[in-house]
Protein backbone atom coordinates (compact mmCIF):
# COMPACT_ATOMS: atom_id res chain seq x y z
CA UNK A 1 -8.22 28.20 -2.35
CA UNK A 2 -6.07 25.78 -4.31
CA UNK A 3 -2.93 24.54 -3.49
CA UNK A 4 -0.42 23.21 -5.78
CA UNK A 5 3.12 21.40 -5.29
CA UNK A 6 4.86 19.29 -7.30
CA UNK A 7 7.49 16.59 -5.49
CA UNK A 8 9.29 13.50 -7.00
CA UNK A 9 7.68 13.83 -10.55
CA UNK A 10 3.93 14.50 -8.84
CA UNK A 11 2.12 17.40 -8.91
CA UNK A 12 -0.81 17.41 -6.47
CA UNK A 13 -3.66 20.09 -6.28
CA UNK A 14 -5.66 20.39 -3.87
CA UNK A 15 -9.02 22.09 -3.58
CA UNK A 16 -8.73 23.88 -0.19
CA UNK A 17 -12.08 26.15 0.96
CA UNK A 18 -13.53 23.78 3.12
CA UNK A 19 -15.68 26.32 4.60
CA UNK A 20 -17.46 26.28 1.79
CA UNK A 21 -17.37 22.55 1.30
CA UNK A 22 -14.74 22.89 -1.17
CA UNK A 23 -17.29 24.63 -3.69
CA UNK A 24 -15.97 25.67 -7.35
CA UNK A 25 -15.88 29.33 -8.65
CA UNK A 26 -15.21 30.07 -12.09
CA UNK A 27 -11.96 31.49 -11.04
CA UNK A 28 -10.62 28.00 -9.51
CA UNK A 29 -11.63 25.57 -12.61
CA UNK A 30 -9.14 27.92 -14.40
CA UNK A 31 -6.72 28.09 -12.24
CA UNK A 32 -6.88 24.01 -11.89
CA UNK A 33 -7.18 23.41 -15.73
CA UNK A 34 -4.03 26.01 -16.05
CA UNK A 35 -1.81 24.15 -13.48
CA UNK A 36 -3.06 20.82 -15.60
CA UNK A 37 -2.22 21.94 -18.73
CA UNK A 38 1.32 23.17 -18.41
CA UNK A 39 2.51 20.68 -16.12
CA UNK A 40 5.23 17.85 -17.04
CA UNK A 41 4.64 15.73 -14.08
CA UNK A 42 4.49 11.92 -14.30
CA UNK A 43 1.99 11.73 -11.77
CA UNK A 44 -1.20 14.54 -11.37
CA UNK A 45 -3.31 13.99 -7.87
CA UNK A 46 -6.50 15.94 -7.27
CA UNK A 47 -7.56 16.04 -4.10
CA UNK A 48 -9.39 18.18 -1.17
CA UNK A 49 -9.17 19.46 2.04
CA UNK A 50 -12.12 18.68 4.87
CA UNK A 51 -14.50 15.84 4.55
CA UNK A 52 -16.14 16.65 0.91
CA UNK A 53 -14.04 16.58 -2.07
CA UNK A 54 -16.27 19.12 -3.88
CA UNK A 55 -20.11 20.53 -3.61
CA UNK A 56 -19.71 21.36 -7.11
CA UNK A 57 -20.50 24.83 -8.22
CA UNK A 58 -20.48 28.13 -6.44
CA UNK A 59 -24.26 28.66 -6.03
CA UNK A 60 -23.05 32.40 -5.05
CA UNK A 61 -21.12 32.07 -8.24
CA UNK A 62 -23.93 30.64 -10.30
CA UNK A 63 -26.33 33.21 -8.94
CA UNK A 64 -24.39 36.19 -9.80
CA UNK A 65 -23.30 34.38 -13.78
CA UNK A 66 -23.07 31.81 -16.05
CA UNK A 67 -20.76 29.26 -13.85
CA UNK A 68 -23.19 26.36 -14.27
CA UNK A 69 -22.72 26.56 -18.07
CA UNK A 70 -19.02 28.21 -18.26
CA UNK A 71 -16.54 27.00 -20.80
CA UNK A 72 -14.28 26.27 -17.84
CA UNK A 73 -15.52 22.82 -16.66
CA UNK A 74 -15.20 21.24 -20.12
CA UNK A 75 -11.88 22.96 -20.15
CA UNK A 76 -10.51 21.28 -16.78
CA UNK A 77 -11.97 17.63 -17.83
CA UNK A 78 -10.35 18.16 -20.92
CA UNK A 79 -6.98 18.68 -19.57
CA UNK A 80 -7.18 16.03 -17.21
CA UNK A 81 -8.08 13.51 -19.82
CA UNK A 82 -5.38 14.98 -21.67
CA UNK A 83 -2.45 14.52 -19.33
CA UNK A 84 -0.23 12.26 -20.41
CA UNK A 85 1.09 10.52 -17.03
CA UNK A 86 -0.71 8.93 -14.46
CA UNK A 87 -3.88 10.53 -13.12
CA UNK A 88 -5.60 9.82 -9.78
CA UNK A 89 -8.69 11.45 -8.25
CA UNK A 90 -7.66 11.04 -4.09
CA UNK A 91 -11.57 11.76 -3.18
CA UNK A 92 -11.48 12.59 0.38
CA UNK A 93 -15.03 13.19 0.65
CA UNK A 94 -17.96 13.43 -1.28
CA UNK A 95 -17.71 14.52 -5.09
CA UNK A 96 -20.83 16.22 -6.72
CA UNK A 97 -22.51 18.03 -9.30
CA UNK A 98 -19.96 19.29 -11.51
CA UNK A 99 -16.85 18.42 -9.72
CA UNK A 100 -17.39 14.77 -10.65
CA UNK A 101 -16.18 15.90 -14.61
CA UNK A 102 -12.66 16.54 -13.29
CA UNK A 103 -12.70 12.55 -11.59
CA UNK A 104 -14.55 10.76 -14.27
CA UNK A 105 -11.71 12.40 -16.56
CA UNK A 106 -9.13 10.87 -14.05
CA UNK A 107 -7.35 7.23 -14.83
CA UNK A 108 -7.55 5.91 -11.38
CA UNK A 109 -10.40 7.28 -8.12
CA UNK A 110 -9.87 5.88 -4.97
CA UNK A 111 -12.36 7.80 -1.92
CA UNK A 112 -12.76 7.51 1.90
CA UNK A 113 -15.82 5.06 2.62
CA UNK A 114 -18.07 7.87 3.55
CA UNK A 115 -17.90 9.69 0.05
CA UNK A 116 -20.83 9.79 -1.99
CA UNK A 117 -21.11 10.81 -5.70
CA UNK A 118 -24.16 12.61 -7.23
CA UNK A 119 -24.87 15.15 -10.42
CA UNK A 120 -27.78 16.61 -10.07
CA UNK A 121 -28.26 18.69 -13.32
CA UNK A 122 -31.89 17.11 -13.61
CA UNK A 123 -33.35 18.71 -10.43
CA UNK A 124 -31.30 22.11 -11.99
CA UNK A 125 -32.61 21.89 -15.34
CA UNK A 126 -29.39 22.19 -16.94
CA UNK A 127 -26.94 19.90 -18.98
CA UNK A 128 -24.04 18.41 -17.91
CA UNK A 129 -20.74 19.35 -19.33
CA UNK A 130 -20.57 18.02 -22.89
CA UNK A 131 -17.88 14.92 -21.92
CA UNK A 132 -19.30 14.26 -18.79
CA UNK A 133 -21.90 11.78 -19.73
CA UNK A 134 -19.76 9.50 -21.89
CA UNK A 135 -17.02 9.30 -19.86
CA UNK A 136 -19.57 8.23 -16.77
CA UNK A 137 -21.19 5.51 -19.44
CA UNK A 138 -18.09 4.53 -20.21
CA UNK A 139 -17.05 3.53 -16.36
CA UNK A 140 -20.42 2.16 -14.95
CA UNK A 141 -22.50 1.35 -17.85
CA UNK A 142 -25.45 3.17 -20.00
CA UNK A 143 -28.13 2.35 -17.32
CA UNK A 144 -25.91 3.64 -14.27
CA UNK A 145 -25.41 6.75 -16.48
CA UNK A 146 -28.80 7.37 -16.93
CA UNK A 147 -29.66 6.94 -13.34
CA UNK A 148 -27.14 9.22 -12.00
CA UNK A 149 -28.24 11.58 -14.60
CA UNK A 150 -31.74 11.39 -14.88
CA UNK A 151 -32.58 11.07 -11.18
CA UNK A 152 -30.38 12.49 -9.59
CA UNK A 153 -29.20 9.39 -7.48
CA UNK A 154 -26.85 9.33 -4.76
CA UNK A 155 -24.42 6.82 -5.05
CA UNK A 156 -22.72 5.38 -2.02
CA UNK A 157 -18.94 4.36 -2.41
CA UNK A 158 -19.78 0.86 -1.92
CA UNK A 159 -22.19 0.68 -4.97
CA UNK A 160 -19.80 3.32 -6.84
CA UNK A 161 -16.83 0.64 -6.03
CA UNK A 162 -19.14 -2.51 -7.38
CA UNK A 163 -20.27 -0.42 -10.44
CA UNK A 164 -16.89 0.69 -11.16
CA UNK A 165 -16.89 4.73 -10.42
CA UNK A 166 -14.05 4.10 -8.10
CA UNK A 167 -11.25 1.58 -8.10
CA UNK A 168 -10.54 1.72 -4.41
CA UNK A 169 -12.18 2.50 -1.14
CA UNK A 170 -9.52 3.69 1.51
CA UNK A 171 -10.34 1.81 4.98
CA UNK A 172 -7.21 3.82 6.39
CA UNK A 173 -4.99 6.36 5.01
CA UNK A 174 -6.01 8.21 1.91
CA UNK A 175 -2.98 9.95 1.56
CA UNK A 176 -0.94 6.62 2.62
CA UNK A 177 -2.38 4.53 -0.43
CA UNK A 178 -2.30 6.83 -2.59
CA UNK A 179 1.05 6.75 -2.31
CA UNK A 180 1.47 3.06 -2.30
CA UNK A 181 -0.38 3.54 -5.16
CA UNK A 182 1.32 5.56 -7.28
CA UNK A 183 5.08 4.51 -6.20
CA UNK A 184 5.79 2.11 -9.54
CA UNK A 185 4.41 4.83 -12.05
CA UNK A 186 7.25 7.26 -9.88
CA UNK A 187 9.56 5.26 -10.56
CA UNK A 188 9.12 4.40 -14.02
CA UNK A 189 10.03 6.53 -17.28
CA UNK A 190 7.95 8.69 -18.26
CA UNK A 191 7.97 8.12 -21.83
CA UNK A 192 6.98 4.60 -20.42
CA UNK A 193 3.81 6.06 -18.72
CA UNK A 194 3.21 7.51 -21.96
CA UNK A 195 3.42 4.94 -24.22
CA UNK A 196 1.31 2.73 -21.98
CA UNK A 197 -1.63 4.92 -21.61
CA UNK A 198 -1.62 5.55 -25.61
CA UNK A 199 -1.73 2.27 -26.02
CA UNK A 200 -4.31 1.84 -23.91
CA UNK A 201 -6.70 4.72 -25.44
């Protein structure tokens, strides 16, 4: 249900159950934050297979434990944040509930124009993951954050694009500009990548 390769200094995982609309268990955020954490890639791309990136949680999951509050989200947004290269969230489809964690931790998002991003933990009456919140605020504003949050909004890509939840919408080939995309940061050092992104914060 994931696959992982690693070519030319990028490692790329992809979320592959598209059957179940690429849908989280407990067992996949751990196998995504482990692949995360001990790579030493310049480049990390997350990305899915069908036409949604994620649903979010496993309701099956959910229903049968604690997945909606597990340790394991945090964990993966943490290690995301925490890679030291070049991060990009390839969204090939729409990106919700818990799912969105992994792409708000991300440095770059570009999505298809038919994605649409929505967390829904009001209408669940849970929290979202601890980081979540702040790292949303941080892209599209406090008011943006609240909405998303605290209604439950869909956003389209369009509006995510002007309010700055993505950086690109991909008219043509996702996989094609992603690559165009992340060509220089190949090609550079990666103690340069490094250095950049510290400096950056």
């Amino acid at each position: 249900m994931i696959d992982a390769h690693t070519a030319d200094g990028c490692l790329t995982v992809t979320i592959n159950r598209p059957e179940k609309a690429n849908a989280l268990t407990e067992a996949m955020l751990s196998e995504i934050a482990g692949l995360v954490e001990d790579t030493h890639a310049q480049v990390l791309v997350l990305t899915g297979v069908g036409n949604v990136f994620s649903a979010g949680a496993d309701l099956d999951d959910v229903r049968g434990g604690t997945l909606a509050t597990s340790d394991q989200w945090e964990r993966l947004s943490t290690a995301v944040a925490a890679f030291e290269g070049l991060s990009v969230a390839a969204l090939n489809g729409t990106a919700a509930g818990g799912s969105l964690g992994m792409v708000l931790a991300c440095d770059l998002r570009l999505c298809v124009p038919s994605a649409q991003f929505f967390y829904p933990v009001v209408k669940m009456g849970v929290l979202p993951q601890p980081s979540d919140p702040a790292r949303l605020a941080a892209l599209v504003g406090p008011s943006m954050a609240k909405r998303i949050l605290m209604t439950g909004a869909k956003i389209s890509s369009a509006e995510a694009l002007t309010a700055g939840l993505i950086d690109v919408i991909s008219d043509g080939d996702l996989g094609t500009d992603v690559a165009t995309l992340i060509a220089p940061a190949l090609n550079a050092p990666r103690r340069q990548l490094v250095a950049i992104k510290s400096l950056i914060g």
